[in-house]
PDB file of N, CA and C in Angstrom:
ATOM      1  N   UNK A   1       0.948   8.191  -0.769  1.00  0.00           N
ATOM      2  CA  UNK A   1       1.326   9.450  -0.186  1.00  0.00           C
ATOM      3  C   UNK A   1       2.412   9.253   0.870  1.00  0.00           C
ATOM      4  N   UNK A   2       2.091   8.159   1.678  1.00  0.00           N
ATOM      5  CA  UNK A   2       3.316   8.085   2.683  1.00  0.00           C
ATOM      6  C   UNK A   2       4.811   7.664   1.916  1.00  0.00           C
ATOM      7  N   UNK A   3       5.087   6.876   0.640  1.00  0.00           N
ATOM      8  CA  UNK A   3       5.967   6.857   0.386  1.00  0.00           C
ATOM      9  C   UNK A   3       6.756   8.069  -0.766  1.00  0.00           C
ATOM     10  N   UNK A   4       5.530   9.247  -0.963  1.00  0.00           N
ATOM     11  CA  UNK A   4       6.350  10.616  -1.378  1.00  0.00           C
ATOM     12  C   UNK A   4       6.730  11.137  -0.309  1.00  0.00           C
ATOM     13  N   UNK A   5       6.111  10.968   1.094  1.00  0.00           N
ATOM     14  CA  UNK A   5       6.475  12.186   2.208  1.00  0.00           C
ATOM     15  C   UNK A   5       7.852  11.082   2.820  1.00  0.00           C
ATOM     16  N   UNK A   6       8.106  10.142   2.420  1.00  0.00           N
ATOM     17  CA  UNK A   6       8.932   9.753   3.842  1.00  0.00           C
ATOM     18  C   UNK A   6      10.304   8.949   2.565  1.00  0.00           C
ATOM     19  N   UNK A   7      10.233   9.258   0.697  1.00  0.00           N
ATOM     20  CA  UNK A   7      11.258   8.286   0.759  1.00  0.00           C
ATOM     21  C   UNK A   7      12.313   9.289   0.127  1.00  0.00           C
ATOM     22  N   UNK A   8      13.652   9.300   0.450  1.00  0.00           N
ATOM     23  CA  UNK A   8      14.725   9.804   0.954  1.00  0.00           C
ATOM     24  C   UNK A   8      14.890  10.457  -1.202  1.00  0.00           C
ATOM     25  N   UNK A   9      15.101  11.974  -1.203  1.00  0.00           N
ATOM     26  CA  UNK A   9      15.301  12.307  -2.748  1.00  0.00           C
ATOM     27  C   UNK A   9      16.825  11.484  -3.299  1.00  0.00           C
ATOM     28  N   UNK A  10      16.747  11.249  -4.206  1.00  0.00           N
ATOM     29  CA  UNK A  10      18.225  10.492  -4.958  1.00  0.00           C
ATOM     30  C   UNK A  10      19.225  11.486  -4.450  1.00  0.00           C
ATOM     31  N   UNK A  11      19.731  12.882  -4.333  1.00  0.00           N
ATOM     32  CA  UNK A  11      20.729  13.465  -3.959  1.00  0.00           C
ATOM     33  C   UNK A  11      21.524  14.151  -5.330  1.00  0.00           C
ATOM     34  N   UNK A  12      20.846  14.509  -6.080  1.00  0.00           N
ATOM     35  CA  UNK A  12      21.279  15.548  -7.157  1.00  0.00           C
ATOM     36  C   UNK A  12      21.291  16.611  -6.865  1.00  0.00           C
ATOM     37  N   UNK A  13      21.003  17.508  -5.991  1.00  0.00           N
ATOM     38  CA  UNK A  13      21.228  18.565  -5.429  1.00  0.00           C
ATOM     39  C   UNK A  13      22.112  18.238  -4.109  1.00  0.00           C
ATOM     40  N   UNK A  14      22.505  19.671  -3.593  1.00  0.00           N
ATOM     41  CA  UNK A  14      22.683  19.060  -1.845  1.00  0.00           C
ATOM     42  C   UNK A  14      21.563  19.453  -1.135  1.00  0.00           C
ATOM     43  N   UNK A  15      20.408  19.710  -1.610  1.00  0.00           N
ATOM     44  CA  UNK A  15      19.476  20.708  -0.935  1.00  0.00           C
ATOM     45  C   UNK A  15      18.251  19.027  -0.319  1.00  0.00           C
ATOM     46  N   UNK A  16      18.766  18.182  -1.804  1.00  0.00           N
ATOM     47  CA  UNK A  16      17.913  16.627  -2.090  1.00  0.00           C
ATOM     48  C   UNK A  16      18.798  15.340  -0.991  1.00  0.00           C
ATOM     49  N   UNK A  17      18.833  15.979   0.080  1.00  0.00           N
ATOM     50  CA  UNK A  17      19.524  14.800   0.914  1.00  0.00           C
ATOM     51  C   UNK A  17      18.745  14.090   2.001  1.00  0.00           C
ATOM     52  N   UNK A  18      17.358  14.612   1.683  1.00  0.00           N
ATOM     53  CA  UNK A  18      16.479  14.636   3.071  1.00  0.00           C
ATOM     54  C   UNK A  18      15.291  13.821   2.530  1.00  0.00           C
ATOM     55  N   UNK A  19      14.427  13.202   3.294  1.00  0.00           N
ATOM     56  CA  UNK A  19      12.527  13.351   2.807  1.00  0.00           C
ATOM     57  C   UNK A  19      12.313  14.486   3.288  1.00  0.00           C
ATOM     58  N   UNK A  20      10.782  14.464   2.922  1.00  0.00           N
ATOM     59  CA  UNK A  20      10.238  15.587   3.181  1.00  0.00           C
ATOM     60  C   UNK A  20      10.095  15.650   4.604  1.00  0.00           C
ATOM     61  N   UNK A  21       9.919  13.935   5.430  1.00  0.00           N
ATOM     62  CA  UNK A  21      10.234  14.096   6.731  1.00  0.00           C
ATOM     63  C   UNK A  21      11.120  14.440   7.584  1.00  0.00           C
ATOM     64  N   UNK A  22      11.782  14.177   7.194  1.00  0.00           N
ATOM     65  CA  UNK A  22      12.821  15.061   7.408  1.00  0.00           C
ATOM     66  C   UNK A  22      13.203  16.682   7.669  1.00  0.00           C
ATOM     67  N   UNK A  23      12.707  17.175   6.587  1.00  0.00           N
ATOM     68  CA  UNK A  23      12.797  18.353   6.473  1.00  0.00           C
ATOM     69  C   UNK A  23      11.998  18.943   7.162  1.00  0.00           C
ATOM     70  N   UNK A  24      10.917  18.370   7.823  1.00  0.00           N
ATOM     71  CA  UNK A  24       9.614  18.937   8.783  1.00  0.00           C
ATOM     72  C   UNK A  24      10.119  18.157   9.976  1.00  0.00           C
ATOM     73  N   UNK A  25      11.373  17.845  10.119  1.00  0.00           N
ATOM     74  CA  UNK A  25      11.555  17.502  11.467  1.00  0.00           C
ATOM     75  C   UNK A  25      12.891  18.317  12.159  1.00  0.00           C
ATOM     76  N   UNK A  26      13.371  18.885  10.824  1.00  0.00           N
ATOM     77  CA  UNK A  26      14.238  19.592  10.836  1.00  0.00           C
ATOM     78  C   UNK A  26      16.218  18.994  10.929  1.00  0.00           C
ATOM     79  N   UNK A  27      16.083  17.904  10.526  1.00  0.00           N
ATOM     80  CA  UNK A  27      17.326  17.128  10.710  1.00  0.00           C
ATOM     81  C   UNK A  27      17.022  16.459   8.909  1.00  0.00           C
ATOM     82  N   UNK A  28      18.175  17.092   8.749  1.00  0.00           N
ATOM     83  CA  UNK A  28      18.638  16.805   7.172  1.00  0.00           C
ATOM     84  C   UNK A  28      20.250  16.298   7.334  1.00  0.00           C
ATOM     85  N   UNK A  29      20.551  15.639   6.100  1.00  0.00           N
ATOM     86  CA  UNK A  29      21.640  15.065   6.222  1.00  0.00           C
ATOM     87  C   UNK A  29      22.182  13.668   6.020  1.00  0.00           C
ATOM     88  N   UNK A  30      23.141  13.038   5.409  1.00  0.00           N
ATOM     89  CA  UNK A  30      23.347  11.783   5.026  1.00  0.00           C
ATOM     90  C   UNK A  30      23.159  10.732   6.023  1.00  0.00           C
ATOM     91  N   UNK A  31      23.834  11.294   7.174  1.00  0.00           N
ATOM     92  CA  UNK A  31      23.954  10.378   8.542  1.00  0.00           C
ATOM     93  C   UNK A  31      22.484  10.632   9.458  1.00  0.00           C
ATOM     94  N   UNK A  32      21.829  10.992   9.154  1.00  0.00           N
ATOM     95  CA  UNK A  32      20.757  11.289  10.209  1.00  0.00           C
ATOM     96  C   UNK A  32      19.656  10.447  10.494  1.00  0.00           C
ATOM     97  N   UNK A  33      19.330   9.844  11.417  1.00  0.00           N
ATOM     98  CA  UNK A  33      18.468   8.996  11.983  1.00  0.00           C
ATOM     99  C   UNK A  33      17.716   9.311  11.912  1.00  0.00           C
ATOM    100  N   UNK A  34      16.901  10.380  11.371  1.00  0.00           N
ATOM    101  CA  UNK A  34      15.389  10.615  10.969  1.00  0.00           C
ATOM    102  C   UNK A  34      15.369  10.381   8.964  1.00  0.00           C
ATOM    103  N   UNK A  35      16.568  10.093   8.701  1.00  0.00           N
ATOM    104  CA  UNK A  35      16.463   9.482   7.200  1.00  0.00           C
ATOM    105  C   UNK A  35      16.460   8.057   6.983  1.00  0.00           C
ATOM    106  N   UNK A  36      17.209   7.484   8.210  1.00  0.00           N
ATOM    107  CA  UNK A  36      17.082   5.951   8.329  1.00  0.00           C
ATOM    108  C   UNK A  36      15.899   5.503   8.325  1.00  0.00           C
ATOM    109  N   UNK A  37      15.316   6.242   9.558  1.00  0.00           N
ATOM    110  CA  UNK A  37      13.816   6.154   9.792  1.00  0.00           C
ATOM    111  C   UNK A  37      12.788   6.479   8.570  1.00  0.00           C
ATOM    112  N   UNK A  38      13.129   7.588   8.193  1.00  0.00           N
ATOM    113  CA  UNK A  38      12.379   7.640   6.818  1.00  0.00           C
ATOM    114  C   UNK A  38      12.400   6.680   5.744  1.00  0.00           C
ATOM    115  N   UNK A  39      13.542   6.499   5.499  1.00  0.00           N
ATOM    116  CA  UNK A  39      13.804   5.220   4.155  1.00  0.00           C
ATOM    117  C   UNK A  39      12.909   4.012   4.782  1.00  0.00           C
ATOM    118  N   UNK A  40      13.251   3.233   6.066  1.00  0.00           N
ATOM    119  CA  UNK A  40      12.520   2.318   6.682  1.00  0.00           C
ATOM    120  C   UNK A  40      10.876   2.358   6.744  1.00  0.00           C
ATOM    121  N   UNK A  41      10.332   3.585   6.576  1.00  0.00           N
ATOM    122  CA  UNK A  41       8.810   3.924   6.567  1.00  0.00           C
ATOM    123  C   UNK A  41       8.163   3.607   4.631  1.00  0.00           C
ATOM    124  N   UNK A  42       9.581   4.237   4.139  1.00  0.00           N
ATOM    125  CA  UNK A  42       9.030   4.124   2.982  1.00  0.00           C
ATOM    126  C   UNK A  42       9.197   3.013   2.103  1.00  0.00           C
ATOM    127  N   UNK A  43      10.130   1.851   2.648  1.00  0.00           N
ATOM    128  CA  UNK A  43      10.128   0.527   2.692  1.00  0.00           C
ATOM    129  C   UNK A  43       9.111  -0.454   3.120  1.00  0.00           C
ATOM    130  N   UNK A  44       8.515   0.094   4.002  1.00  0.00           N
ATOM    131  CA  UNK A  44       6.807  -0.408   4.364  1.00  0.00           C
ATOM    132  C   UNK A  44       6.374  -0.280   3.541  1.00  0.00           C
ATOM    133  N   UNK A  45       5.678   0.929   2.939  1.00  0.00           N
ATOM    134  CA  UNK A  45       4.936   1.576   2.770  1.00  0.00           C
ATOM    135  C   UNK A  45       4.849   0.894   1.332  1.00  0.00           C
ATOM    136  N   UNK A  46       5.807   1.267   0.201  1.00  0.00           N
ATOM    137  CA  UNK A  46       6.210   0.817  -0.819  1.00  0.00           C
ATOM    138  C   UNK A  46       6.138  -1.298  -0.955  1.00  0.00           C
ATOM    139  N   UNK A  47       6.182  -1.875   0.137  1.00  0.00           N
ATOM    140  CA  UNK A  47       5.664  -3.269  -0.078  1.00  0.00           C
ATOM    141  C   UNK A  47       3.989  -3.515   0.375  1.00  0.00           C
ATOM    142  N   UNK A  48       3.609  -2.033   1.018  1.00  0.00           N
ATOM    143  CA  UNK A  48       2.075  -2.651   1.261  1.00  0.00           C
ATOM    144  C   UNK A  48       1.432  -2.007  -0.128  1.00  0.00           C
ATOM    145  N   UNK A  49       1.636  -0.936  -0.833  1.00  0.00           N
ATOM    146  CA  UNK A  49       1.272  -0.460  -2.104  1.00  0.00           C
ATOM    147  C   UNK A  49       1.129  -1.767  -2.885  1.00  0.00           C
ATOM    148  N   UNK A  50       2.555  -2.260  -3.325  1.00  0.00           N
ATOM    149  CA  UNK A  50       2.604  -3.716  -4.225  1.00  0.00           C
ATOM    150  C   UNK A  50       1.888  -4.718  -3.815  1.00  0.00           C
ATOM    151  N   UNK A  51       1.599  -5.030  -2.950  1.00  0.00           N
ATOM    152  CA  UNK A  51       0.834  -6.227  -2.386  1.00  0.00           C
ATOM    153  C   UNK A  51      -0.509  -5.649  -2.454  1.00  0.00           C
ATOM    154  N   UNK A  52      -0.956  -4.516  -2.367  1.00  0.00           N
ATOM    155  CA  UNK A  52      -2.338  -3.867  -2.551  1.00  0.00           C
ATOM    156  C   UNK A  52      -2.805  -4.017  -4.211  1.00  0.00           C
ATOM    157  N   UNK A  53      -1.521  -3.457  -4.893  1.00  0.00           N
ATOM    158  CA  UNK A  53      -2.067  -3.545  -6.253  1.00  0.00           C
ATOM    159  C   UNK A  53      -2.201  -4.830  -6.592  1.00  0.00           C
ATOM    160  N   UNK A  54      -0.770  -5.653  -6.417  1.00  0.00           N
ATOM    161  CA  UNK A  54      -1.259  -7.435  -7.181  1.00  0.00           C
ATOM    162  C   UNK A  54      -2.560  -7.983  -6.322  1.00  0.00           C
ATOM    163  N   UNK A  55      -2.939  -7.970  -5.097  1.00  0.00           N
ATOM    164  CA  UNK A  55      -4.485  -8.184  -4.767  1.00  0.00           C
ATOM    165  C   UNK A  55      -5.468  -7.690  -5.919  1.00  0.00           C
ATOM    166  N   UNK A  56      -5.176  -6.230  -6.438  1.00  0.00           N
ATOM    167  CA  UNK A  56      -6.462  -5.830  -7.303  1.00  0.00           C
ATOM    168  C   UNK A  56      -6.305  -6.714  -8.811  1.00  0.00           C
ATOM    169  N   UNK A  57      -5.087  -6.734  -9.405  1.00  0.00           N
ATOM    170  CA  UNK A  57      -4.714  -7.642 -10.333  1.00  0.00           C
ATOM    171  C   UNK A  57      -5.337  -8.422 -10.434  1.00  0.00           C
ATOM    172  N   UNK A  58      -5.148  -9.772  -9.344  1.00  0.00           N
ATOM    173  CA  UNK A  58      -6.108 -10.955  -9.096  1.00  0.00           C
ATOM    174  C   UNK A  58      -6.968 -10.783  -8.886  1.00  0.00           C
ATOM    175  N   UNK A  59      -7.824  -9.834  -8.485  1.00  0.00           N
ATOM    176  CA  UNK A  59      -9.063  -9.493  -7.994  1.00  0.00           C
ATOM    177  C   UNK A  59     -10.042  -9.115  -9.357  1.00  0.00           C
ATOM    178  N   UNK A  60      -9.000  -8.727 -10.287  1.00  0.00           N
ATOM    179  CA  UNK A  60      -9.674  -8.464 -12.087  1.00  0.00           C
ATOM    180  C   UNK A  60      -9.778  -9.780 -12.368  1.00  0.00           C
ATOM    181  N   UNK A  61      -8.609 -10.728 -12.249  1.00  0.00           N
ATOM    182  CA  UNK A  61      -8.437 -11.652 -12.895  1.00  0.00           C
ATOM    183  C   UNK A  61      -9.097 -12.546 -12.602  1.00  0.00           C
ATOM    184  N   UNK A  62      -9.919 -12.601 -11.687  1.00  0.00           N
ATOM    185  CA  UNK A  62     -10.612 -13.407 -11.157  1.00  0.00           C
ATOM    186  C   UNK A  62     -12.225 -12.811 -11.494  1.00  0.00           C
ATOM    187  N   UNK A  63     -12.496 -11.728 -11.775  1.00  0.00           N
ATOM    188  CA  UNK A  63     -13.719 -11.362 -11.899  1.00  0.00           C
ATOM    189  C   UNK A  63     -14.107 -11.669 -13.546  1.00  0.00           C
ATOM    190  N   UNK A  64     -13.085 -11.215 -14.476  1.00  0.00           N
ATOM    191  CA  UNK A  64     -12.755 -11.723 -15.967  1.00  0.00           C
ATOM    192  C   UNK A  64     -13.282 -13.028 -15.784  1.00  0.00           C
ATOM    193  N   UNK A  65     -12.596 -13.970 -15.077  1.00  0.00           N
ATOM    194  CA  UNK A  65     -12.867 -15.254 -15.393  1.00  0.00           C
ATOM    195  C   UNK A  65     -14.137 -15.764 -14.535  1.00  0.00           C
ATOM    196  N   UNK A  66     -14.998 -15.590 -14.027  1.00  0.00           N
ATOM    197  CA  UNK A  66     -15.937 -15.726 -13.693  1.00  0.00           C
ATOM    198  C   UNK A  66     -17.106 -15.045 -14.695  1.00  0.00           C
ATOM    199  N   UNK A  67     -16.929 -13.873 -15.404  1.00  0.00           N
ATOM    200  CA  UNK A  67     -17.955 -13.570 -16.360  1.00  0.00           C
ATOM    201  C   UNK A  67     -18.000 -14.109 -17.582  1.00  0.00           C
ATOM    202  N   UNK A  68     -16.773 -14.527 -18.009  1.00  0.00           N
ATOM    203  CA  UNK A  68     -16.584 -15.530 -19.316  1.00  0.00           C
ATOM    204  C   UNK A  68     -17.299 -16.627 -18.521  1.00  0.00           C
ATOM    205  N   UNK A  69     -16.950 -17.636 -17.901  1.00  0.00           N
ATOM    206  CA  UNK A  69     -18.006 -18.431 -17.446  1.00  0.00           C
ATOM    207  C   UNK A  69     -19.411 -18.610 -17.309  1.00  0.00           C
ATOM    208  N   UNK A  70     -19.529 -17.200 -16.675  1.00  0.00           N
ATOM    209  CA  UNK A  70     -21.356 -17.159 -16.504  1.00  0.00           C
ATOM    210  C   UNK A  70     -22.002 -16.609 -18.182  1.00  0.00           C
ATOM    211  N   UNK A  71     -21.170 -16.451 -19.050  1.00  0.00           N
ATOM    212  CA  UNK A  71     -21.524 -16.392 -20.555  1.00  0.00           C
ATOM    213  C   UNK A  71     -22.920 -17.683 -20.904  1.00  0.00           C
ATOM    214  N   UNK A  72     -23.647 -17.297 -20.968  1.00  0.00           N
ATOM    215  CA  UNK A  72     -24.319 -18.705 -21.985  1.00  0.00           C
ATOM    216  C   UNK A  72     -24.024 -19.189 -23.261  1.00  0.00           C
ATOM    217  N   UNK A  73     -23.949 -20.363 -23.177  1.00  0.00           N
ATOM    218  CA  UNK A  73     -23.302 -21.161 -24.153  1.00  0.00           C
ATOM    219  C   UNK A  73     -24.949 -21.555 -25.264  1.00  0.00           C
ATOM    220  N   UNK A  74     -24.696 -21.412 -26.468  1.00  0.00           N
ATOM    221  CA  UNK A  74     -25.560 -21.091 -27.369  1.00  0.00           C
ATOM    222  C   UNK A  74     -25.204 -22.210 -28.106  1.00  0.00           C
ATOM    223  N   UNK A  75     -26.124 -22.972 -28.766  1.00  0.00           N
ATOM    224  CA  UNK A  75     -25.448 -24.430 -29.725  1.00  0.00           C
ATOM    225  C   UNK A  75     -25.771 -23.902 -30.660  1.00  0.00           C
ATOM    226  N   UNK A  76     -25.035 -24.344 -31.822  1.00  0.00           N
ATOM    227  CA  UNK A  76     -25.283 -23.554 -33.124  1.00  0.00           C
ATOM    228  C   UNK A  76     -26.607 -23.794 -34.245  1.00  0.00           C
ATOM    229  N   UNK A  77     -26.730 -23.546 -34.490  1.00  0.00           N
ATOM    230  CA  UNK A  77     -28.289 -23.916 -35.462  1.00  0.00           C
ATOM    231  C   UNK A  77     -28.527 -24.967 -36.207  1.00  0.00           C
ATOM    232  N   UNK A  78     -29.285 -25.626 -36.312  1.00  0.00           N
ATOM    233  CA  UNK A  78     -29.466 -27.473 -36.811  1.00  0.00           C
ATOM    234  C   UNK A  78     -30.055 -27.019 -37.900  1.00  0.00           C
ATOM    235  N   UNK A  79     -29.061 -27.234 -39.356  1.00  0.00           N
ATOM    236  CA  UNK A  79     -29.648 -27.582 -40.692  1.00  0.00           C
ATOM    237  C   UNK A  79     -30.281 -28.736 -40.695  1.00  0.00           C
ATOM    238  N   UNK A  80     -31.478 -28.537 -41.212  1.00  0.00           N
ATOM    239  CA  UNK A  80     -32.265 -29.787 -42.205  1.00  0.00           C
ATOM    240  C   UNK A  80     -32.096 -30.346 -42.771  1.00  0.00           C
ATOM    241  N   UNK A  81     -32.055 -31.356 -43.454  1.00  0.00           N
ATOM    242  CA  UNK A  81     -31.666 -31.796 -45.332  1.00  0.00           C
ATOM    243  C   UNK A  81     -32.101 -31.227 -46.035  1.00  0.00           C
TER     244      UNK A  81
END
Protein backbone atom coordinates (compact mmCIF):
# COMPACT_ATOMS: atom_id res chain seq x y z
CA UNK A 1 0.00 0.00 0.00
CA UNK A 2 2.71 2.47 0.77
CA UNK A 3 4.27 1.95 -2.57
CA UNK A 4 0.65 2.71 -4.50
CA UNK A 5 0.22 5.88 -2.25
CA UNK A 6 3.75 7.32 -2.55
CA UNK A 7 5.19 5.98 -6.19
CA UNK A 8 5.26 8.85 -8.66
CA UNK A 9 2.35 7.86 -11.95
CA UNK A 10 4.55 7.29 -15.35
CA UNK A 11 3.16 10.79 -16.75
CA UNK A 12 0.73 9.93 -19.62
CA UNK A 13 -1.52 12.42 -18.71
CA UNK A 14 -0.48 15.89 -17.28
CA UNK A 15 -2.98 15.35 -14.57
CA UNK A 16 -0.28 11.80 -13.82
CA UNK A 17 2.73 13.93 -12.63
CA UNK A 18 2.22 13.49 -8.96
CA UNK A 19 1.72 10.39 -6.22
CA UNK A 20 -1.06 10.30 -4.60
CA UNK A 21 1.15 11.99 -1.94
CA UNK A 22 1.49 14.41 -3.39
CA UNK A 23 -1.67 15.26 -4.41
CA UNK A 24 -2.86 15.19 -0.61
CA UNK A 25 -0.15 17.47 0.07
CA UNK A 26 -1.10 19.59 -2.50
CA UNK A 27 2.27 20.21 -4.48
CA UNK A 28 2.18 18.48 -7.84
CA UNK A 29 4.66 18.84 -10.42
CA UNK A 30 7.94 17.56 -12.09
CA UNK A 31 10.30 19.63 -9.89
CA UNK A 32 8.66 19.26 -6.57
CA UNK A 33 10.23 18.05 -3.46
CA UNK A 34 7.32 16.28 -2.19
CA UNK A 35 7.80 13.89 -5.46
CA UNK A 36 11.45 13.41 -4.70
CA UNK A 37 10.35 12.54 -1.40
CA UNK A 38 7.72 10.39 -2.65
CA UNK A 39 9.75 8.36 -5.24
CA UNK A 40 12.45 7.96 -2.23
CA UNK A 41 9.54 6.42 0.11
CA UNK A 42 8.54 4.25 -2.58
CA UNK A 43 12.08 3.08 -3.15
CA UNK A 44 12.02 1.80 0.47
CA UNK A 45 9.13 0.53 0.44
CA UNK A 46 9.40 -1.45 -2.89
CA UNK A 47 12.98 -3.13 -1.52
CA UNK A 48 11.35 -4.08 1.87
CA UNK A 49 8.26 -5.81 -0.18
CA UNK A 50 11.13 -7.91 -2.23
CA UNK A 51 13.11 -8.87 0.59
CA UNK A 52 9.73 -9.79 2.44
CA UNK A 53 8.62 -11.95 -0.39
CA UNK A 54 12.14 -13.85 -1.17
CA UNK A 55 12.14 -14.49 2.88
CA UNK A 56 8.64 -16.28 2.22
CA UNK A 57 10.17 -18.09 -0.93
CA UNK A 58 12.86 -19.59 1.30
CA UNK A 59 10.68 -19.95 3.98
CA UNK A 60 8.50 -22.57 1.42
CA UNK A 61 11.60 -23.82 0.35
CA UNK A 62 12.73 -24.75 3.30
CA UNK A 63 9.51 -26.15 4.73
CA UNK A 64 9.19 -28.45 1.24
CA UNK A 65 12.41 -29.74 2.12
CA UNK A 66 12.04 -30.64 5.53
CA UNK A 67 8.67 -32.63 4.83
CA UNK A 68 10.20 -34.68 2.01
CA UNK A 69 12.67 -35.59 4.66
CA UNK A 70 10.46 -36.37 7.53
CA UNK A 71 8.70 -38.82 4.71
CA UNK A 72 9.28 -42.47 5.94
CA UNK A 73 11.31 -44.43 3.98
CA UNK A 74 9.55 -47.88 3.30
CA UNK A 75 11.95 -50.90 1.95
CA UNK A 76 10.39 -52.67 -0.65
CA UNK A 77 8.93 -56.17 -0.14
CA UNK A 78 11.27 -59.38 0.15
CA UNK A 79 10.32 -62.12 -2.43
CA UNK A 80 10.86 -65.68 -1.40
CA UNK A 81 12.08 -68.32 -3.79
Amino acid sequence: MVVGFTVVDGGDTSESVASALALVAGQTGVGSLVNDISNGIAGVAVIAWLAGWLALVVEWMIAMARRRQDAPRVAPPVVGP
